[in-house]
C-alpha atoms as a PDB file:
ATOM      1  CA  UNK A   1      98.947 115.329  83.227  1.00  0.00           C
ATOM      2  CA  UNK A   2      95.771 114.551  85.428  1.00  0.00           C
ATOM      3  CA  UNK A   3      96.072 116.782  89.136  1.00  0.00           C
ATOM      4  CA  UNK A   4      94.124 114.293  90.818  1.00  0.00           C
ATOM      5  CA  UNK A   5      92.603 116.978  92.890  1.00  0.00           C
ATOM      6  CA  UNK A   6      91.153 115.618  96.127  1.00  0.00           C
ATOM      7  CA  UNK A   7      87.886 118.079  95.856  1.00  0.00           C
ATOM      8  CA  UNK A   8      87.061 117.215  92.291  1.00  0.00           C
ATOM      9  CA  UNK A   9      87.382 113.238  93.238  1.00  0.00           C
ATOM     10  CA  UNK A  10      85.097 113.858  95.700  1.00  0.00           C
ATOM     11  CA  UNK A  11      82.886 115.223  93.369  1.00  0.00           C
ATOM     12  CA  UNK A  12      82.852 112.656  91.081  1.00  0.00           C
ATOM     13  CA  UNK A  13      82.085 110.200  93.395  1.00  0.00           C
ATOM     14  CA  UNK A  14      78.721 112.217  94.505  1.00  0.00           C
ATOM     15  CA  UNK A  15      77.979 112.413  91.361  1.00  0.00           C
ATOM     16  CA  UNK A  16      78.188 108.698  91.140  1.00  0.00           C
ATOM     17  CA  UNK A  17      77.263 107.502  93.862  1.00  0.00           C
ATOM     18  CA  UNK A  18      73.429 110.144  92.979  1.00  0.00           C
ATOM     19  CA  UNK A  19      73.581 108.581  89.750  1.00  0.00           C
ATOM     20  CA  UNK A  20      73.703 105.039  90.986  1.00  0.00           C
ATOM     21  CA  UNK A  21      71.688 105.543  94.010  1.00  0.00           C
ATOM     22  CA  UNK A  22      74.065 103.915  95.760  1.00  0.00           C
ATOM     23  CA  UNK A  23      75.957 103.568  99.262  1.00  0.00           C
ATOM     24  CA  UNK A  24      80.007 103.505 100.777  1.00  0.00           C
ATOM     25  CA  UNK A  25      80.433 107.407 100.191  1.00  0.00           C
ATOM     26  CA  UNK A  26      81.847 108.021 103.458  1.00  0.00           C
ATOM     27  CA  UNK A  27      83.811 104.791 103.159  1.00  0.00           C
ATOM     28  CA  UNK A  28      85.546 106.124  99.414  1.00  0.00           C
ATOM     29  CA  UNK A  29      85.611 109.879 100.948  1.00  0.00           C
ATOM     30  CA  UNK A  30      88.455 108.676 103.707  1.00  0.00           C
ATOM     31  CA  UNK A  31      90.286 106.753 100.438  1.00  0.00           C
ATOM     32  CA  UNK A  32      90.623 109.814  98.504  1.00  0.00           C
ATOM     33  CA  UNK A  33      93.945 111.547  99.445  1.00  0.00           C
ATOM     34  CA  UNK A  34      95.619 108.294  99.833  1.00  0.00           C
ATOM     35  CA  UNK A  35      94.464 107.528  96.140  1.00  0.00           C
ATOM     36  CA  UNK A  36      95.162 110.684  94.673  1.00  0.00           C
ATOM     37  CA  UNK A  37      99.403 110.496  96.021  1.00  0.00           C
ATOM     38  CA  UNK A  38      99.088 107.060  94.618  1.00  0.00           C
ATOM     39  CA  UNK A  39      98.303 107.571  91.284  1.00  0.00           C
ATOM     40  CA  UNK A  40      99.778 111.276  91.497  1.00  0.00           C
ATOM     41  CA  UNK A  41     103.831 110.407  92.643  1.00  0.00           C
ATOM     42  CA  UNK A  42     104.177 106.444  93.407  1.00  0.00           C
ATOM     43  CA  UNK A  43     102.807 104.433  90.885  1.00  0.00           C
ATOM     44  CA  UNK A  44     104.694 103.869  88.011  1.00  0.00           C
ATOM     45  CA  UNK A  45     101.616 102.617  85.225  1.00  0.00           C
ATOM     46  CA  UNK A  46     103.671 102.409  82.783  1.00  0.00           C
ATOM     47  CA  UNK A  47     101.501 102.354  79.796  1.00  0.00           C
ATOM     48  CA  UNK A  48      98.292 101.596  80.505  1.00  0.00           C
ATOM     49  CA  UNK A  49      95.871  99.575  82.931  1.00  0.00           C
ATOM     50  CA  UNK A  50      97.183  96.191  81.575  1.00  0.00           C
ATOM     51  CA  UNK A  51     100.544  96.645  81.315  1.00  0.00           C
ATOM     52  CA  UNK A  52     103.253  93.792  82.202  1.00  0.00           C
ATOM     53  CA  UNK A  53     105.437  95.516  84.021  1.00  0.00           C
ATOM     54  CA  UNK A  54     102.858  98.088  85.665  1.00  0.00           C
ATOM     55  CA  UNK A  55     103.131  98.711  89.172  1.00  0.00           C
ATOM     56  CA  UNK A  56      99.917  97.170  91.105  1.00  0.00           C
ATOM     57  CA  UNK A  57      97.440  98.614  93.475  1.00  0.00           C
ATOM     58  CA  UNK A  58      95.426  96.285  95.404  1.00  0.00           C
ATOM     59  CA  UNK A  59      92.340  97.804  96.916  1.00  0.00           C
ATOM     60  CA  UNK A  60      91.081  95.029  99.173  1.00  0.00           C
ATOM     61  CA  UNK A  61      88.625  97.152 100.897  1.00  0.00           C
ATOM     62  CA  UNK A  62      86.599  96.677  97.646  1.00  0.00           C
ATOM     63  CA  UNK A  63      83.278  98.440  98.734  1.00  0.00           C
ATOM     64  CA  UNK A  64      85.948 102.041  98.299  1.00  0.00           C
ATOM     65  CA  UNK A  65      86.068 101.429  94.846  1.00  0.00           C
ATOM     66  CA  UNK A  66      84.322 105.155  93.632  1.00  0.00           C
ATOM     67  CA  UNK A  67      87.925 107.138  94.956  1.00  0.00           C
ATOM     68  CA  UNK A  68      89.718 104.364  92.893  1.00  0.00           C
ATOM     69  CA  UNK A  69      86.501 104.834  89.835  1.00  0.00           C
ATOM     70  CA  UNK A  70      87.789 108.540  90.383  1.00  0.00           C
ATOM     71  CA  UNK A  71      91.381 108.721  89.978  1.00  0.00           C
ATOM     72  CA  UNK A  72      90.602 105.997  86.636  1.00  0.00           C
ATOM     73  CA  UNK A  73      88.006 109.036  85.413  1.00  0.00           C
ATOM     74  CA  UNK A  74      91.180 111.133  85.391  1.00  0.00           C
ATOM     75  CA  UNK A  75      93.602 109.288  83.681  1.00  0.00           C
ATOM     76  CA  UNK A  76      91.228 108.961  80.826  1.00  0.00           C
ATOM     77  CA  UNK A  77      90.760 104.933  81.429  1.00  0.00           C
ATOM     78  CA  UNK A  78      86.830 105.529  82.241  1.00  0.00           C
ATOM     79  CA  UNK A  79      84.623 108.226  80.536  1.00  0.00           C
ATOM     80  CA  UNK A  80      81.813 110.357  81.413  1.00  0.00           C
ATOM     81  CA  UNK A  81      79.162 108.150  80.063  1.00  0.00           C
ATOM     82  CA  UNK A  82      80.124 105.232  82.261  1.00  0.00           C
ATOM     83  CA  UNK A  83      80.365 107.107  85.498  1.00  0.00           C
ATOM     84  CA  UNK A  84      76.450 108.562  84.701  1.00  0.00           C
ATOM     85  CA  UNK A  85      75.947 104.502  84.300  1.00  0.00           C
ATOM     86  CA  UNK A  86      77.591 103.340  87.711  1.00  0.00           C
ATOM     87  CA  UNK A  87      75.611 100.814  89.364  1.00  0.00           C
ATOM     88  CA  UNK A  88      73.088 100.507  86.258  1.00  0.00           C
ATOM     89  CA  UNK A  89      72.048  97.524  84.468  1.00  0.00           C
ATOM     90  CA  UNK A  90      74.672  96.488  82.034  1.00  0.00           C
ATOM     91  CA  UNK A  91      77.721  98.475  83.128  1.00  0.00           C
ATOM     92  CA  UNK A  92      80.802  97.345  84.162  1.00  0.00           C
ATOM     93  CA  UNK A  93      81.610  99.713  87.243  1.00  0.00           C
ATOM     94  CA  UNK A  94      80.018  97.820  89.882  1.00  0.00           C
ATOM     95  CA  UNK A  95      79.780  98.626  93.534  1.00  0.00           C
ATOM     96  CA  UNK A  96      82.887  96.381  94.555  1.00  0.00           C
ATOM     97  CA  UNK A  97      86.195  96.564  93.333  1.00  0.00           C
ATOM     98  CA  UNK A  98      85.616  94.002  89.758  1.00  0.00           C
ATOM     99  CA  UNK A  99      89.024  92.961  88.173  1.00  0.00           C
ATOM    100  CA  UNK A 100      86.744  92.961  84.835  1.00  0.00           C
ATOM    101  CA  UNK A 101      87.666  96.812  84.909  1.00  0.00           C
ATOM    102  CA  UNK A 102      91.031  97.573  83.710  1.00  0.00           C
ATOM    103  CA  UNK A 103      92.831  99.014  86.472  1.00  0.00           C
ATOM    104  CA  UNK A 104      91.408  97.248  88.699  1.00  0.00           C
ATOM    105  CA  UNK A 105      93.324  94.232  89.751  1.00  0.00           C
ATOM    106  CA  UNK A 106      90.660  92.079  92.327  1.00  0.00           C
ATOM    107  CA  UNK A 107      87.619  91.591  92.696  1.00  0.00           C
ATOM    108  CA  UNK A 108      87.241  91.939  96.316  1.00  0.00           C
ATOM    109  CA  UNK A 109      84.287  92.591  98.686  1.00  0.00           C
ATOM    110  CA  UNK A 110      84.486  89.750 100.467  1.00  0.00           C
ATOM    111  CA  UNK A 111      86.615  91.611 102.677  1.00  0.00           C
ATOM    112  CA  UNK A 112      90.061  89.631 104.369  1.00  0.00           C
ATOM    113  CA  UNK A 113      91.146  88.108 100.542  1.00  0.00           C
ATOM    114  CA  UNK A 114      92.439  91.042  98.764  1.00  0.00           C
ATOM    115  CA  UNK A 115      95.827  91.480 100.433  1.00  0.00           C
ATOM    116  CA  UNK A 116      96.879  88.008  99.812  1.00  0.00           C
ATOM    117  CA  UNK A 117      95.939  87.983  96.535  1.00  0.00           C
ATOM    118  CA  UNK A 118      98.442  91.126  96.678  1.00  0.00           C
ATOM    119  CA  UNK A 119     101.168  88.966  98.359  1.00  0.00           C
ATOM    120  CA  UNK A 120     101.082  86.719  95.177  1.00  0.00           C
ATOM    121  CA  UNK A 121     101.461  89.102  92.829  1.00  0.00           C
ATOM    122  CA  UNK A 122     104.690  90.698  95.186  1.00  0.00           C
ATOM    123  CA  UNK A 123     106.073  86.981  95.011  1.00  0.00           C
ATOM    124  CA  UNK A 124     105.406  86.603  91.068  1.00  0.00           C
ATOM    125  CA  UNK A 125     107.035  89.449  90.731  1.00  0.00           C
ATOM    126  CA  UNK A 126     110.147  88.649  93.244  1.00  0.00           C
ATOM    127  CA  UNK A 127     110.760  85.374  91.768  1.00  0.00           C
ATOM    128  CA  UNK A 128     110.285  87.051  88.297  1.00  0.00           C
ATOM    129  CA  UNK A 129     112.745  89.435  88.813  1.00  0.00           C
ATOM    130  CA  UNK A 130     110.689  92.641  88.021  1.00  0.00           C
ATOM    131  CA  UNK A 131     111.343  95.732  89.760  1.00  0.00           C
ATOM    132  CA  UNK A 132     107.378  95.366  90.345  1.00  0.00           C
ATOM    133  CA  UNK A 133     105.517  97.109  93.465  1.00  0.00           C
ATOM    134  CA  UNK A 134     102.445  96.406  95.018  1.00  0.00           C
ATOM    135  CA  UNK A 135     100.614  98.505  96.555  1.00  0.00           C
ATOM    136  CA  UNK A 136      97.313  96.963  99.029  1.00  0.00           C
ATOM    137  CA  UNK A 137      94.914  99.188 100.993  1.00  0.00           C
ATOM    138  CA  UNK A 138      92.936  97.691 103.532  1.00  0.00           C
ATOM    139  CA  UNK A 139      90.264  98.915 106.198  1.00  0.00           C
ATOM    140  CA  UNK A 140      90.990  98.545 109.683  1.00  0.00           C
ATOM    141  CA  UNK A 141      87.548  96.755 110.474  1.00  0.00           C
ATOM    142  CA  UNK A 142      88.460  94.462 107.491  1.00  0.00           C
ATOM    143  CA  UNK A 143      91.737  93.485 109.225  1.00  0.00           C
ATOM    144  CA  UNK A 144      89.560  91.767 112.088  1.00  0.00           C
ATOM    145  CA  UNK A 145      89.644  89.053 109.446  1.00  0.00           C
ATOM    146  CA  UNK A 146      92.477  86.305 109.908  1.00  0.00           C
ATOM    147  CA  UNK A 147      93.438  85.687 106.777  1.00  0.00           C
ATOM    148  CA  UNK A 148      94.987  89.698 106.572  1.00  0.00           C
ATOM    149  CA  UNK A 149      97.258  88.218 109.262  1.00  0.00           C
ATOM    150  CA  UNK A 150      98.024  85.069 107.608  1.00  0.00           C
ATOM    151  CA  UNK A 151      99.056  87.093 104.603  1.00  0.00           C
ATOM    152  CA  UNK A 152     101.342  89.129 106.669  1.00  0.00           C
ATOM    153  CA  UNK A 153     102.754  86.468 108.153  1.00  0.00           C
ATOM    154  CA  UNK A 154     103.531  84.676 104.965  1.00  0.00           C
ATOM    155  CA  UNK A 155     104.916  88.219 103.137  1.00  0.00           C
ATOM    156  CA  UNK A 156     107.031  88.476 105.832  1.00  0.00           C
ATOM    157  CA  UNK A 157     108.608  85.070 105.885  1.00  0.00           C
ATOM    158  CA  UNK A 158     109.335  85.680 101.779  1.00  0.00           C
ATOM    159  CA  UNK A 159     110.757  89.016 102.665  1.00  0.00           C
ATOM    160  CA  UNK A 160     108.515  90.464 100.156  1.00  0.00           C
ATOM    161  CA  UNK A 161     110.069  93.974 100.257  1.00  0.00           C
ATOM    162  CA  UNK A 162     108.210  95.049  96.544  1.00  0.00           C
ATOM    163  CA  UNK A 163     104.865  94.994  99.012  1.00  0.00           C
ATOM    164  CA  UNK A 164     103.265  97.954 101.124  1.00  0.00           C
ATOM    165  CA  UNK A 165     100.570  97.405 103.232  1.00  0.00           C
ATOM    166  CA  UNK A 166      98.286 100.925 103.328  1.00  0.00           C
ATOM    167  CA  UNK A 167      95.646 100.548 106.212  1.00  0.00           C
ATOM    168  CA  UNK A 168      92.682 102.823 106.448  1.00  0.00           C
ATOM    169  CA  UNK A 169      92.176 103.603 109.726  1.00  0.00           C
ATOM    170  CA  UNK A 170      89.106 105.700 110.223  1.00  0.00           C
ATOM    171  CA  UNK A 171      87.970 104.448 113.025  1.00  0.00           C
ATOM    172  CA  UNK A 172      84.433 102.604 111.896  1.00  0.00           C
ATOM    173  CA  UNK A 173      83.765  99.247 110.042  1.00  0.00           C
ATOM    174  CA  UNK A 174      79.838  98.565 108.482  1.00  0.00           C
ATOM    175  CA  UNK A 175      78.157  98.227 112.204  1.00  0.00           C
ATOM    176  CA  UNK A 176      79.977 100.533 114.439  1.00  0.00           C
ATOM    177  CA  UNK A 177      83.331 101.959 115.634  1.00  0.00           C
ATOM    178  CA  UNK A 178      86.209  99.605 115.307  1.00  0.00           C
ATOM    179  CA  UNK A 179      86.834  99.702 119.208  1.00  0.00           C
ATOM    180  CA  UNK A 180      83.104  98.608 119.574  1.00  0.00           C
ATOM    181  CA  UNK A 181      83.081  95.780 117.462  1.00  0.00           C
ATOM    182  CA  UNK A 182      86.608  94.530 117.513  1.00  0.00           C
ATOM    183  CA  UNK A 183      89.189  96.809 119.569  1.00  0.00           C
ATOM    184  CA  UNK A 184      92.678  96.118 117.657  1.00  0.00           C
ATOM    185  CA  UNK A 185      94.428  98.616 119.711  1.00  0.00           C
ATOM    186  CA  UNK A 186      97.521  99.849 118.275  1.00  0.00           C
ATOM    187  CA  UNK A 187      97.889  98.446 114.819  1.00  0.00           C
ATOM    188  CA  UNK A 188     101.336  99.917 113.722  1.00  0.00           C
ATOM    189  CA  UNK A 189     102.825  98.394 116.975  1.00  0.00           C
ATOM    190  CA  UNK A 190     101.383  95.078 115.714  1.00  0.00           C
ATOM    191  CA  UNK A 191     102.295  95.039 112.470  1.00  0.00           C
ATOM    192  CA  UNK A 192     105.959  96.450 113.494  1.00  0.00           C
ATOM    193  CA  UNK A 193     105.523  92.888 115.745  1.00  0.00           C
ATOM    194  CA  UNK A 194     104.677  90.660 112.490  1.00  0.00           C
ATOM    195  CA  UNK A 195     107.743  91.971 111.098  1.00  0.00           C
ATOM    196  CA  UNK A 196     107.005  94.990 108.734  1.00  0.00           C
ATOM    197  CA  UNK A 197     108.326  97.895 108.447  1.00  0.00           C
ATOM    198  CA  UNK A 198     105.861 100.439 109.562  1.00  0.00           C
ATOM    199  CA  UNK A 199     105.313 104.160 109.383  1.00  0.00           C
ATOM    200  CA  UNK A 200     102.116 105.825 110.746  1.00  0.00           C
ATOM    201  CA  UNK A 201     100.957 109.416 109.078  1.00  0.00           C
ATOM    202  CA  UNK A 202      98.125 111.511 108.540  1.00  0.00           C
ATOM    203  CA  UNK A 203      95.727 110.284 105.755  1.00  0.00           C
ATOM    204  CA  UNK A 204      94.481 113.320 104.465  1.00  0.00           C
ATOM    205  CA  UNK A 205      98.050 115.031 104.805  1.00  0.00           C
ATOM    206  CA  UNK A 206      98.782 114.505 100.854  1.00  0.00           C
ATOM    207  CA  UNK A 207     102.487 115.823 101.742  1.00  0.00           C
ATOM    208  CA  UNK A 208     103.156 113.674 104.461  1.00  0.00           C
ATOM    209  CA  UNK A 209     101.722 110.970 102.513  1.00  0.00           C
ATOM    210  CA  UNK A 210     103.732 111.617  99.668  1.00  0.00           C
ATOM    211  CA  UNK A 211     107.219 111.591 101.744  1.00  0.00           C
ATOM    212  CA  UNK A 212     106.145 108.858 103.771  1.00  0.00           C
ATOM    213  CA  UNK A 213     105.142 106.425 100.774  1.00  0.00           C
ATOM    214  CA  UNK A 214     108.490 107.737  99.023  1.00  0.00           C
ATOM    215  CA  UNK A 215     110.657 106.971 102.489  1.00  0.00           C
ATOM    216  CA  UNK A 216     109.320 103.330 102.590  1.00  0.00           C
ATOM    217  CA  UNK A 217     109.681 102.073  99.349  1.00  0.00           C
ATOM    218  CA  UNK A 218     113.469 103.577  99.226  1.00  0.00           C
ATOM    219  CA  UNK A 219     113.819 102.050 102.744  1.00  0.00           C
ATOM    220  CA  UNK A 220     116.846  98.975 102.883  1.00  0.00           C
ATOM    221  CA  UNK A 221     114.874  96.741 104.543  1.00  0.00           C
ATOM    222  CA  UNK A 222     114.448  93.373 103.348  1.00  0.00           C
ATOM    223  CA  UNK A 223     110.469  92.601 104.127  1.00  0.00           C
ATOM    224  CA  UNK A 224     107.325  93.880 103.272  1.00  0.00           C
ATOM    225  CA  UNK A 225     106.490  97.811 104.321  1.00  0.00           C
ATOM    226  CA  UNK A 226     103.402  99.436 105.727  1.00  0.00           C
ATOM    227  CA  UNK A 227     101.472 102.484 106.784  1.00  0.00           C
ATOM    228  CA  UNK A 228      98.730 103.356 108.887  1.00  0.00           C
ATOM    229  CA  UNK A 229      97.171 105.942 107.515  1.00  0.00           C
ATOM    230  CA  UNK A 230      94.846 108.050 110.102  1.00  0.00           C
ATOM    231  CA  UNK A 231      91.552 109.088 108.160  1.00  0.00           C
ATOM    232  CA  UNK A 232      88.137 110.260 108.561  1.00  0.00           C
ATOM    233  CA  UNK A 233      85.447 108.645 107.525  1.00  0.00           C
ATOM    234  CA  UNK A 234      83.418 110.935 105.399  1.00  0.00           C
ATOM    235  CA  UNK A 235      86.030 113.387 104.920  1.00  0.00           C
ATOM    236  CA  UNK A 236      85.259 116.567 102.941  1.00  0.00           C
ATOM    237  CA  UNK A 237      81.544 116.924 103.675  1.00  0.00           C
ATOM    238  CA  UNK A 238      80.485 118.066 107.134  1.00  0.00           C
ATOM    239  CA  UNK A 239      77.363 116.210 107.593  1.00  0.00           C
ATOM    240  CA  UNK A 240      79.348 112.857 106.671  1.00  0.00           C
ATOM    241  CA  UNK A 241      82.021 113.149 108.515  1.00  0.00           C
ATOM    242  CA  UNK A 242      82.324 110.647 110.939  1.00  0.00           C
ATOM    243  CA  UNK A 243      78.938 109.336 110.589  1.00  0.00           C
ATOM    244  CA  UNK A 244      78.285 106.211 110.332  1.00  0.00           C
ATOM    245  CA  UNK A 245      75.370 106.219 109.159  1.00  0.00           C
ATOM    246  CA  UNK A 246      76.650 107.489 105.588  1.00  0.00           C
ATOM    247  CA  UNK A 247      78.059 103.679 105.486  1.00  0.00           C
ATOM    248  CA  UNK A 248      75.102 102.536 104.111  1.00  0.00           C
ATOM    249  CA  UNK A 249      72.902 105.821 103.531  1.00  0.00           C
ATOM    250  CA  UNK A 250      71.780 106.996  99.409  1.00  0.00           C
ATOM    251  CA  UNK A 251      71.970 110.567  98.696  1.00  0.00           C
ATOM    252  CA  UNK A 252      68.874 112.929  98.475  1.00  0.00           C
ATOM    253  CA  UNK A 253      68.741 115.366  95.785  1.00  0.00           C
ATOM    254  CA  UNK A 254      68.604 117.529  98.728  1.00  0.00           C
ATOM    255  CA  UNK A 255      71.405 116.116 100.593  1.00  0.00           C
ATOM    256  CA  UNK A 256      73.469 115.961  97.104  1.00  0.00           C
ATOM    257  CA  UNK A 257      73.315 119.525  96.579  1.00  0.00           C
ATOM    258  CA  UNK A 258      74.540 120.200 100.067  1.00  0.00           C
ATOM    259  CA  UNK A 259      77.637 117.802  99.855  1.00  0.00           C
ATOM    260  CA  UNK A 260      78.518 119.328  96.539  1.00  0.00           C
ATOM    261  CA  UNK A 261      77.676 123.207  97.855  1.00  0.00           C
ATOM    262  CA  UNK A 262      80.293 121.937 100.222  1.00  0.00           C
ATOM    263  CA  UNK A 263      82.652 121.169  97.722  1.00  0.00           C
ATOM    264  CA  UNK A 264      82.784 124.370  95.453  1.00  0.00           C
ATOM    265  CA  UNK A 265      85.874 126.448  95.429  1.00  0.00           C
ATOM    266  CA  UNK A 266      84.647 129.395  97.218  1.00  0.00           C
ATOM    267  CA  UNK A 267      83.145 127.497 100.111  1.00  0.00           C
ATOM    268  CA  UNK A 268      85.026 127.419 103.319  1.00  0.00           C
ATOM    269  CA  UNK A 269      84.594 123.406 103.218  1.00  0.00           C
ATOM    270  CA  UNK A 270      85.797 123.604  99.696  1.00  0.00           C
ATOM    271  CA  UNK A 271      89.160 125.477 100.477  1.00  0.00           C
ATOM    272  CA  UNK A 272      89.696 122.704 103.137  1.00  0.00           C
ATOM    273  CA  UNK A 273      89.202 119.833 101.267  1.00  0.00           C
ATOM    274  CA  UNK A 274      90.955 121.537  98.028  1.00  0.00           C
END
């Protein structure tokens, strides 16, 4: 049974992201906790990446896609040779989220379109009569876009209560803080206002994440669920965290060694993010 330890995802998305010379670290590094209780304790796979009566998870914020690369690593669905290849010519693990890639169930990117294509496959499956949950993570700079609100509005009026809405809130989109570009202000109080019911918790707290996730989907309510998880961008290597700059920045092989020094077991950093 894969752990789905947080530090070794970590390092295998470094070791990506060196291989592929290749940006979004810091934006997969606040993804990883959330991904790991995902695919650790909530969903239910069922058989494989293509099964019909899987459970889905919807990462809309496409340009995480090495955590979600990660977790597939450890379930066996992607092998060593193709995580050397990421970004290469002819592979299939691209940069964004590709629904080519078993497991992976959008190809989004173009950021704003992945949680409604979420909402339709919560409504397939409520009007199919499946037991079916979906799952959608979203960044809080993508949710400056209105068609995340447009999808909430319409989950809500289908009292789509097989849906939960994870947003990654850590605090920075592509070209600055989120309160620089956009300032949303408190996002659980609005989507509590659109109608969802909404938890807030600690994105890195794989616990509280765990009995969060776990109180929401069991919750009676009759519409669509969400949480606002509170991340750091970065999180796990000191010299990324919170830097915005490691949006867009390539590894060094110096800077590579660092992060993964960081990320041994007997380093202090390593404990933490263990």
């Amino acid at each position: 049974m894969p752990s789905f330890e947080t530090r070794e995802l970590r390092k295998t998305v470094l070791r990506m992201a060196h291989a592929g010379s290749t940006v979004h670290i810091a934006c997969a590094f606040s993804l990883i906790e959330i991904m790991a209780v995902l695919y650790r304790s909530q969903l239910r796979l069922r058989g494989g990446p293509r099964a019909a009566d899987r459970d889905y998870l919807v990462l809309s914020k496409g340009h995480g896609v090495m955590a979600q690369y990660a977790c597939l690593h450890e379930l066996g669905w992607l092998g060593d040779d193709e995580l050397a290849r990421y970004f290469g010519d002819g592979t299939r693990l691209k940069g964004l989220s590709d629904a080519h890639v078993p497991g992976l169930e959008v190809s989004s990117g173009s950021l704003g379109h992945g949680l409604s294509v979420g909402v339709g496959l919560a409504l397939a499956a409520q009007r199919n009569g499946t037991d079916q949950r979906v799952f959608a993570i979203v960044g809080d700079g993508e949710i400056n876009e209105g068609s995340i609100w447009e999808a909430l509005l319409f989950a809500v009026h289908f009292q789509l209560s097989n849906l939960v809405l994870i947003v990654d809130e850590n605090g920075f989109q592509a070209m600055g803080s989120t309160k620089e570009v956009l300032d949303l202000g408190d996002l659980a109080a609005k989507l509590t206002a659109f109608g969802l019911e909404t938890r807030e918790v600690d994105g890195h707290d794989e616990s509280a994440l765990d009995r969060t996730l776990g109180a929401l989907v069991r919750h009676p309510c009759a519409g669509p669920r969400a949480v606002v998880a509170h991340t750091i961008k970065g999180k796990g290597v000191s010299f990324m965290e919170s830097d915005n700059r490691w949006h867009y920045t390539r590894l060094t092989a110096e800077t590579y060694a660092a992060a993964m020094a960081e990320l041994e077991p007997g380093s202090s950093r390593g404990k933490e993010a263990a």
